[in-house]
C-alpha atoms as a PDB file:
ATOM      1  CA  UNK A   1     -14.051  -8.822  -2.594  1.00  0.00           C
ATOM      2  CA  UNK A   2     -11.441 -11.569  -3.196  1.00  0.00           C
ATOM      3  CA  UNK A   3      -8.796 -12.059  -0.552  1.00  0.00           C
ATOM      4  CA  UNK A   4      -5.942 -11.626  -2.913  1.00  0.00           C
ATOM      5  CA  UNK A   5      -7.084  -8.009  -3.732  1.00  0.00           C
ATOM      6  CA  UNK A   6      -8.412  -7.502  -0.043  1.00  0.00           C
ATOM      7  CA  UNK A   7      -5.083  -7.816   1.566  1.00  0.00           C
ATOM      8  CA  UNK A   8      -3.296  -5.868  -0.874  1.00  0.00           C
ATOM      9  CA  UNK A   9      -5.488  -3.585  -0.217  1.00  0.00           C
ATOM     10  CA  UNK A  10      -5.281  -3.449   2.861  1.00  0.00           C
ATOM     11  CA  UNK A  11      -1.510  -3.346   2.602  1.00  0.00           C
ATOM     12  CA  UNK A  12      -1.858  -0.524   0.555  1.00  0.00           C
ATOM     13  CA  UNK A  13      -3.248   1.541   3.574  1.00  0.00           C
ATOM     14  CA  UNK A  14      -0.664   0.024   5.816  1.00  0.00           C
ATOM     15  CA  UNK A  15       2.016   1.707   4.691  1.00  0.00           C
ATOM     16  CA  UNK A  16       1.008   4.763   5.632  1.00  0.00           C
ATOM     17  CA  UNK A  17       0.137   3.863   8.893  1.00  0.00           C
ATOM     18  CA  UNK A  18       2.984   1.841   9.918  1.00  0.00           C
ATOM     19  CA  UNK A  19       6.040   3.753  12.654  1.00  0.00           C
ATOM     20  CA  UNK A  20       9.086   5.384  11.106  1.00  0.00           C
ATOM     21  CA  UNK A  21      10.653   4.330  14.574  1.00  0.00           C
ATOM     22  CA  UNK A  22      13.404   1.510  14.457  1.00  0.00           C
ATOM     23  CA  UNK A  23      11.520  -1.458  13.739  1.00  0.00           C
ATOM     24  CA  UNK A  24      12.369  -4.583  13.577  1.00  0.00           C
ATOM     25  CA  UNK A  25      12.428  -6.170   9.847  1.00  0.00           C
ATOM     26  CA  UNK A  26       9.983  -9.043   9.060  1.00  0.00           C
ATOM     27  CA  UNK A  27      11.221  -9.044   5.323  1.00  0.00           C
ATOM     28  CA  UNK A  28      13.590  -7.408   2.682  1.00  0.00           C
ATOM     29  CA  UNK A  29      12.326  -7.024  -1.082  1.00  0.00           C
ATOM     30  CA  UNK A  30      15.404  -6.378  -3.323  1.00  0.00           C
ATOM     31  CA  UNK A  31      16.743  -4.563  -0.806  1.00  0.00           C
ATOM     32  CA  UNK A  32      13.813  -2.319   0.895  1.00  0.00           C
ATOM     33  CA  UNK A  33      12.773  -3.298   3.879  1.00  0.00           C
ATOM     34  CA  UNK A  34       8.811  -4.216   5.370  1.00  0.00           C
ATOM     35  CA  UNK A  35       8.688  -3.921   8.889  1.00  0.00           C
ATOM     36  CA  UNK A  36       7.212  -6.007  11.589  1.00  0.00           C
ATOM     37  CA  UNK A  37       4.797  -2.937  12.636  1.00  0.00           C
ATOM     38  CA  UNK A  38       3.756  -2.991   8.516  1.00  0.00           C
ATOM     39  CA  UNK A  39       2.478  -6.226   9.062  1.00  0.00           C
ATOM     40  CA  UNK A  40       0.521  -6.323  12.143  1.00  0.00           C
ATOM     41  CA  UNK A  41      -1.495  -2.935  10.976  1.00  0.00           C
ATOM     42  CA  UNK A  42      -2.450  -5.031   7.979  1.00  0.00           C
ATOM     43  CA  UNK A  43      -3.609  -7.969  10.797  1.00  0.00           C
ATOM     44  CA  UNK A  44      -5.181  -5.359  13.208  1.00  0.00           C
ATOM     45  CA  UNK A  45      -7.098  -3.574  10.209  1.00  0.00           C
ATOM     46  CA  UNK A  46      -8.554  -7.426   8.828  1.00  0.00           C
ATOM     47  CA  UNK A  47     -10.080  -8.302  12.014  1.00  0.00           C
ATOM     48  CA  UNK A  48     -10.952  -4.669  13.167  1.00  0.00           C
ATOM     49  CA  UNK A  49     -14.639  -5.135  13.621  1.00  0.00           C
ATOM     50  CA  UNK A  50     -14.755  -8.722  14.250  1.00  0.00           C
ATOM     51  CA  UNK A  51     -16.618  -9.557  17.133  1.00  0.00           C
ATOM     52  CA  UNK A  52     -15.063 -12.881  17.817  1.00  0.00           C
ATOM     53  CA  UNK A  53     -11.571 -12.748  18.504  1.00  0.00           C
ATOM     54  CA  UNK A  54      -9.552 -14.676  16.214  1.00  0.00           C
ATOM     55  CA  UNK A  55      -7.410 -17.485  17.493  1.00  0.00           C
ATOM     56  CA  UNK A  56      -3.909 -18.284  17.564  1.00  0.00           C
ATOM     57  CA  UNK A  57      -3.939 -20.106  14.372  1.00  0.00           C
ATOM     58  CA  UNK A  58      -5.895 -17.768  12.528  1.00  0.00           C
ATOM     59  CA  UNK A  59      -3.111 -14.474  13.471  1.00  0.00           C
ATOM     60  CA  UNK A  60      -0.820 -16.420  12.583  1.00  0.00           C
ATOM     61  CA  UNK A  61      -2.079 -17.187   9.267  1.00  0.00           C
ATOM     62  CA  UNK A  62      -3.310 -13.839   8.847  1.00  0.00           C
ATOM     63  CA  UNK A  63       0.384 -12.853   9.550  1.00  0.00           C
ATOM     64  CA  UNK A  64       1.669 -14.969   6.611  1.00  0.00           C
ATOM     65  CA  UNK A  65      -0.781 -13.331   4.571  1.00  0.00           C
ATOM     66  CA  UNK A  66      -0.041  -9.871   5.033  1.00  0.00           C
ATOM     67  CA  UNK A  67       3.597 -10.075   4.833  1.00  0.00           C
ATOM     68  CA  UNK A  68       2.723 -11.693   1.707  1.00  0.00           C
ATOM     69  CA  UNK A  69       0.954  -9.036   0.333  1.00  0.00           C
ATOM     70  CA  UNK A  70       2.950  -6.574   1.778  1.00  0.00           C
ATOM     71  CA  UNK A  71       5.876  -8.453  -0.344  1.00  0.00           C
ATOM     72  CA  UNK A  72       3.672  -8.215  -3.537  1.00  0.00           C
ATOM     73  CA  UNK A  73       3.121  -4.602  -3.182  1.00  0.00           C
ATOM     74  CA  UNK A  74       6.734  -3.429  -2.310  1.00  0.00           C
ATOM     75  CA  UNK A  75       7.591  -5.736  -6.189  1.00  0.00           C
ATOM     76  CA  UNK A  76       4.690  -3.926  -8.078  1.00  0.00           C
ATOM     77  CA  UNK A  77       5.577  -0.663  -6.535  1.00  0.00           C
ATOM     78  CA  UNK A  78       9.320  -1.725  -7.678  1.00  0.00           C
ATOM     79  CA  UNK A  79       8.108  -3.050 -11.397  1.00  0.00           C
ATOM     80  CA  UNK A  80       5.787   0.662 -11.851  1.00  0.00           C
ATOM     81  CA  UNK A  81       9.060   2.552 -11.179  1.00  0.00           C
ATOM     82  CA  UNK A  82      11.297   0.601 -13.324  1.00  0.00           C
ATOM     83  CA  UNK A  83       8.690   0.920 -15.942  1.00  0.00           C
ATOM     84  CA  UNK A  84       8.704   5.343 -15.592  1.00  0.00           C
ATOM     85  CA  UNK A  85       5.077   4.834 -14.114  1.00  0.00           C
ATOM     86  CA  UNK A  86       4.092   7.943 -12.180  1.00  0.00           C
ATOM     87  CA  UNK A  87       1.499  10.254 -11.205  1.00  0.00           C
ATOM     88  CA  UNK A  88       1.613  14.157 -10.877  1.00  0.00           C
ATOM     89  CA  UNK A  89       1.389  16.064  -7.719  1.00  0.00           C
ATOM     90  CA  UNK A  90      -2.371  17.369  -8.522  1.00  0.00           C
ATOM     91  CA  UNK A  91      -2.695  13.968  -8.401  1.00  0.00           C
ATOM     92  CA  UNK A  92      -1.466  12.911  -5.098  1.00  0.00           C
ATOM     93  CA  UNK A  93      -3.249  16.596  -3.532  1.00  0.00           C
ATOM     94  CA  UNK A  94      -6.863  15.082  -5.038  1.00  0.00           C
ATOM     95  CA  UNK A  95      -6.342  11.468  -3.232  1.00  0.00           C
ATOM     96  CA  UNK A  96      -5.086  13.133  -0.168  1.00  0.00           C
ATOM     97  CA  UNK A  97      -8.236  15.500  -0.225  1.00  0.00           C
ATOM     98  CA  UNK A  98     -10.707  12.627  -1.091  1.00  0.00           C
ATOM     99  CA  UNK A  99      -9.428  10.726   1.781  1.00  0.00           C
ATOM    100  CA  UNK A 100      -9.873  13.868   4.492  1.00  0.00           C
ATOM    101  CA  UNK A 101     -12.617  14.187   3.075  1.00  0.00           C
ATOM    102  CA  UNK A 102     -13.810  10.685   4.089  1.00  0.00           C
ATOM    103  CA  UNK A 103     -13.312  11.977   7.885  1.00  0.00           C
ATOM    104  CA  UNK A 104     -16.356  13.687   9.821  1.00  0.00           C
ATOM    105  CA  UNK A 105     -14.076  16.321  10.964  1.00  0.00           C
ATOM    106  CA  UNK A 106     -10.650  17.895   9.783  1.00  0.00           C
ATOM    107  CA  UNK A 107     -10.502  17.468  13.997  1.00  0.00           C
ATOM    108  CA  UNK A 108     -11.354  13.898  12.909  1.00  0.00           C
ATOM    109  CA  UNK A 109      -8.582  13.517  10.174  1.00  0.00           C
ATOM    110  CA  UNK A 110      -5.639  15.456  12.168  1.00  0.00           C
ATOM    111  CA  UNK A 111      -6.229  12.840  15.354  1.00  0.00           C
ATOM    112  CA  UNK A 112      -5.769  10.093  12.749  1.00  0.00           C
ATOM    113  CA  UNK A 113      -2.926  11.436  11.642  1.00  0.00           C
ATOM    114  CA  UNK A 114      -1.387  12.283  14.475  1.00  0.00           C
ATOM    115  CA  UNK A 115      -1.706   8.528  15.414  1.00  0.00           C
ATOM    116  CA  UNK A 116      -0.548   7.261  12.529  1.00  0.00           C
ATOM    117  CA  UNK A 117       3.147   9.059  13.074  1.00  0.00           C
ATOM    118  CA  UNK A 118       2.629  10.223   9.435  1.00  0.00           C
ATOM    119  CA  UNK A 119       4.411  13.571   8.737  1.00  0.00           C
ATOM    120  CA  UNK A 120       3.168  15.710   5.477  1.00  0.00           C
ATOM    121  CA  UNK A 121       5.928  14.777   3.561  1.00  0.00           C
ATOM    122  CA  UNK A 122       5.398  10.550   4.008  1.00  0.00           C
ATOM    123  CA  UNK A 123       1.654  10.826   3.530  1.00  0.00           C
ATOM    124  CA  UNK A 124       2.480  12.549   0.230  1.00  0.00           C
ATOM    125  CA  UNK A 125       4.926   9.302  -0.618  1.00  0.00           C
ATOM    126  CA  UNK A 126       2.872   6.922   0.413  1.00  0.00           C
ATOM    127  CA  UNK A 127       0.004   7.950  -1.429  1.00  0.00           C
ATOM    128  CA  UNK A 128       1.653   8.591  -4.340  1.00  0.00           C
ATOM    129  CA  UNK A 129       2.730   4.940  -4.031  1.00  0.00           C
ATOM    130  CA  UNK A 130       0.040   3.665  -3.657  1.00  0.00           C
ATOM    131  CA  UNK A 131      -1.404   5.906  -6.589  1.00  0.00           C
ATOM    132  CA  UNK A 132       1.541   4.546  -8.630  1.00  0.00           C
ATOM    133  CA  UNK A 133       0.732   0.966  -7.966  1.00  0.00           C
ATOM    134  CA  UNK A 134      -2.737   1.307  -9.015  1.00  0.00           C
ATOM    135  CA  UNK A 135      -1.744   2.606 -12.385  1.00  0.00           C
ATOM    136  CA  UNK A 136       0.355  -0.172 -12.616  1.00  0.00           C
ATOM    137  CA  UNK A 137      -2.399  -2.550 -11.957  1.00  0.00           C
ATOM    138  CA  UNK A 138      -5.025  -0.492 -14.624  1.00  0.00           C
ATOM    139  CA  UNK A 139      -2.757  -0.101 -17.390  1.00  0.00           C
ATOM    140  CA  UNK A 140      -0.440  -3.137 -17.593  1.00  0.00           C
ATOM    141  CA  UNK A 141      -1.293  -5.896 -15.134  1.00  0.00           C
ATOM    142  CA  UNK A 142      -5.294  -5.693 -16.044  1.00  0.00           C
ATOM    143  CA  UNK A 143      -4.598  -4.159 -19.209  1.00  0.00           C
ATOM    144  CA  UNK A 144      -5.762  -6.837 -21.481  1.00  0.00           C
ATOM    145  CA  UNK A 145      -8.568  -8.171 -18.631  1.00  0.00           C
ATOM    146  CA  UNK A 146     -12.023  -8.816 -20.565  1.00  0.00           C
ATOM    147  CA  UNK A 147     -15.418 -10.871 -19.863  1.00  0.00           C
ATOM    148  CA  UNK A 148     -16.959 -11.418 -22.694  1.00  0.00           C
ATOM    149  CA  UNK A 149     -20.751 -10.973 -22.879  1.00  0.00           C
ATOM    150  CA  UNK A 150     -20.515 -15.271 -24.118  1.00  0.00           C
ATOM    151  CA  UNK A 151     -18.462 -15.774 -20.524  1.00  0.00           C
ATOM    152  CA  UNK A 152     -21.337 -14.074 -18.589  1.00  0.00           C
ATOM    153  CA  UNK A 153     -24.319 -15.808 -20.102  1.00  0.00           C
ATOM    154  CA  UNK A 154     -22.615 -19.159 -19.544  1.00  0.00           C
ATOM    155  CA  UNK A 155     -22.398 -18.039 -15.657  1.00  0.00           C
ATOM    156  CA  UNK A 156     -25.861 -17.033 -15.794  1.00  0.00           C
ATOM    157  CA  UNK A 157     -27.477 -20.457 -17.644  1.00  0.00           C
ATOM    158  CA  UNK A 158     -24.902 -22.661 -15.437  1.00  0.00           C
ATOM    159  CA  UNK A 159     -26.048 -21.058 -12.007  1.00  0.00           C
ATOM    160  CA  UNK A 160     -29.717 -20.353 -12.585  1.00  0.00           C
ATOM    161  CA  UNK A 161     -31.420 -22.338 -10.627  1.00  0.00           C
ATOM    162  CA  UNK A 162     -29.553 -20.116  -7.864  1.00  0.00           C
ATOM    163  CA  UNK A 163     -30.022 -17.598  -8.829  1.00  0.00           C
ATOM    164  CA  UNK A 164     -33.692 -17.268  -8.293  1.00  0.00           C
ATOM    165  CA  UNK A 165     -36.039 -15.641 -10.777  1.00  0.00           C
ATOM    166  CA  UNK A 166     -34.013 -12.622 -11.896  1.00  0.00           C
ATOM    167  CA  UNK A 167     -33.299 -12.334 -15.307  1.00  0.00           C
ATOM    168  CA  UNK A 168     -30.165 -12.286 -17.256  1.00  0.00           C
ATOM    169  CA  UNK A 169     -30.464  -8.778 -17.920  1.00  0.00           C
ATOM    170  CA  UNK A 170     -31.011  -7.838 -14.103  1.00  0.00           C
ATOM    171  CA  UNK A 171     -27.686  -9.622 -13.018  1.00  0.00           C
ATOM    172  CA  UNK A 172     -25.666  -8.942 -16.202  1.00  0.00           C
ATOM    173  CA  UNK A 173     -23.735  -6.313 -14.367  1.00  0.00           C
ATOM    174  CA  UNK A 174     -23.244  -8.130 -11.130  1.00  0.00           C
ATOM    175  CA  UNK A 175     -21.738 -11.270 -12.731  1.00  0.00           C
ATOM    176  CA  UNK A 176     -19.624  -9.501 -15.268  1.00  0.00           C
ATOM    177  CA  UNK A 177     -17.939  -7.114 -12.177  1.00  0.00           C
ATOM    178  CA  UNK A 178     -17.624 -11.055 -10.275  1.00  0.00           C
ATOM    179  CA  UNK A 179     -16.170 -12.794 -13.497  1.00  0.00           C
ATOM    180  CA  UNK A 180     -14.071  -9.569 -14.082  1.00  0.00           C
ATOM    181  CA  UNK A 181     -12.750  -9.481 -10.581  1.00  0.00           C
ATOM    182  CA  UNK A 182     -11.725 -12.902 -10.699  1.00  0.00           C
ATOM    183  CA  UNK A 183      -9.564 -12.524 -13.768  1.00  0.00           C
ATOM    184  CA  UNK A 184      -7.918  -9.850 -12.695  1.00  0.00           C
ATOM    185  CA  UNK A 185      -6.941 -11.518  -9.623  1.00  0.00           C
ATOM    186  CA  UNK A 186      -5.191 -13.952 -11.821  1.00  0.00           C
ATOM    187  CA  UNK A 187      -3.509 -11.531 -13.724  1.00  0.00           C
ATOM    188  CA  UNK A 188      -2.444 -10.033 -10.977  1.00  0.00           C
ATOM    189  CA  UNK A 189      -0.875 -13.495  -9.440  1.00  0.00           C
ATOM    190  CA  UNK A 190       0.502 -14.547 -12.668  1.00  0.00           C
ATOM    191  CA  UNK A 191       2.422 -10.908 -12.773  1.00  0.00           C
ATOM    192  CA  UNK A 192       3.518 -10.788  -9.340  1.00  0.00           C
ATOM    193  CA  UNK A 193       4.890 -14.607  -9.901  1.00  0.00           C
ATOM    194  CA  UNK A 194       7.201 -14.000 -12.581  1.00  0.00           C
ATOM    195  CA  UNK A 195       8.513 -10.873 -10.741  1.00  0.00           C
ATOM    196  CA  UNK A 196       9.289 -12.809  -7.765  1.00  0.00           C
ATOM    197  CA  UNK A 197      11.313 -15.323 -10.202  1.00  0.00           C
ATOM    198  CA  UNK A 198      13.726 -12.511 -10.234  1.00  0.00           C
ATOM    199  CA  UNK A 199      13.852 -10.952  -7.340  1.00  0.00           C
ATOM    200  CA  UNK A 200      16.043 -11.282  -3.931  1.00  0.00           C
ATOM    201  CA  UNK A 201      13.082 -11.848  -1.146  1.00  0.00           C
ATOM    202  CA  UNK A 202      14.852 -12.146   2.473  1.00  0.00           C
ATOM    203  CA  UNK A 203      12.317 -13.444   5.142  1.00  0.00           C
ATOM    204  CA  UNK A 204      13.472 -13.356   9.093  1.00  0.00           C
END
């Protein structure tokens, strides 16, 4: 997975783990703030599982990075709602249930969310958030995304020799999700540019 989409997804999550408490505010996006505890849950969830702790340099540029992202979500969140995007409320009960359902236990799932400080009614917002700004991302940021069957056979004949003996046929669907993935990634950085050309980002 590409770090671009990694973070924001991993920002994605975030939000919905982050304190309601007072907090102090790493960031303001037109307005709304991002919070300091936002942006270390998107650090502690990238090197959650790491078995080398990461050094001083490395936080600190995985800081940057998530308050980045964290920025870039809160403007595509902004553009879906200026644009009417939104989902229905069957829709935002199916994502809940898919994530429970992710949990061994519903003892499982209630412990997380009692950690979390999550009440019923922000889980439901920030999933349907999040929900929003993946419509966003399928329907108008990747909208017009294609890799041409052309574009993966040049991949294939450019990188043969490694990529061993398989045949074009075997990795056809591997390299098209890779050169697919990339291009949206672009898409994705040339939308969130020009948004940022217009909006009022306040960093601390």
């Amino acid at each position: 997975m590409r770090t671009t989409r990694w973070l924001l997804g991993l920002a994605l999550l975030a939000v919905g783990g982050a304190a309601r408490a007072v907090d102090e505010i790493a960031a303001r996006v037109n307005g709304t703030p991002i919070s300091t505890t936002m942006v270390n849950q998107v650090v502690k969830s990238a090197i959650s599982g790491e078995r080398t702790p990461p050094s001083s340099a490395e936080i600190a540029a995985l800081n940057d990075a998530a308050l980045t992202s964290l920025i870039d979500l809160e403007l595509l969140a902004q553009s879906a709602q200026a644009r009417g995007i939104a989902v229905s409320d069957a829709q935002v009960d199916a994502e809940i249930a898919r994530q429970k359902a992710r949990f061994a236990s519903a003892a499982d799932y209630d412990k997380a969310m009692a950690a979390s400080g999550l009440s019923p009614a922000a889980l439901r917002g920030e999933t349907r958030k999040t929900l929003v700004v993946n419509r966003l991302l399928e329907t108008v940021v990747w909208k017009d995304v294609d890799v041409s069957r052309e574009a993966v056979r040049a991949y294939y004949d450019e990188h043969k020799a490694a990529l061993g003996d398989k045949s074009f046929d075997a990795l056809r669907p591997a390299i098209e999700r890779s050169l697919r993935d990339d291009a949206r990634d672009q898409a994705q950085q040339a939308y969130v540019a020009e948004l940022r050309k217009t909006a009022k980002i306040e960093t601390r």
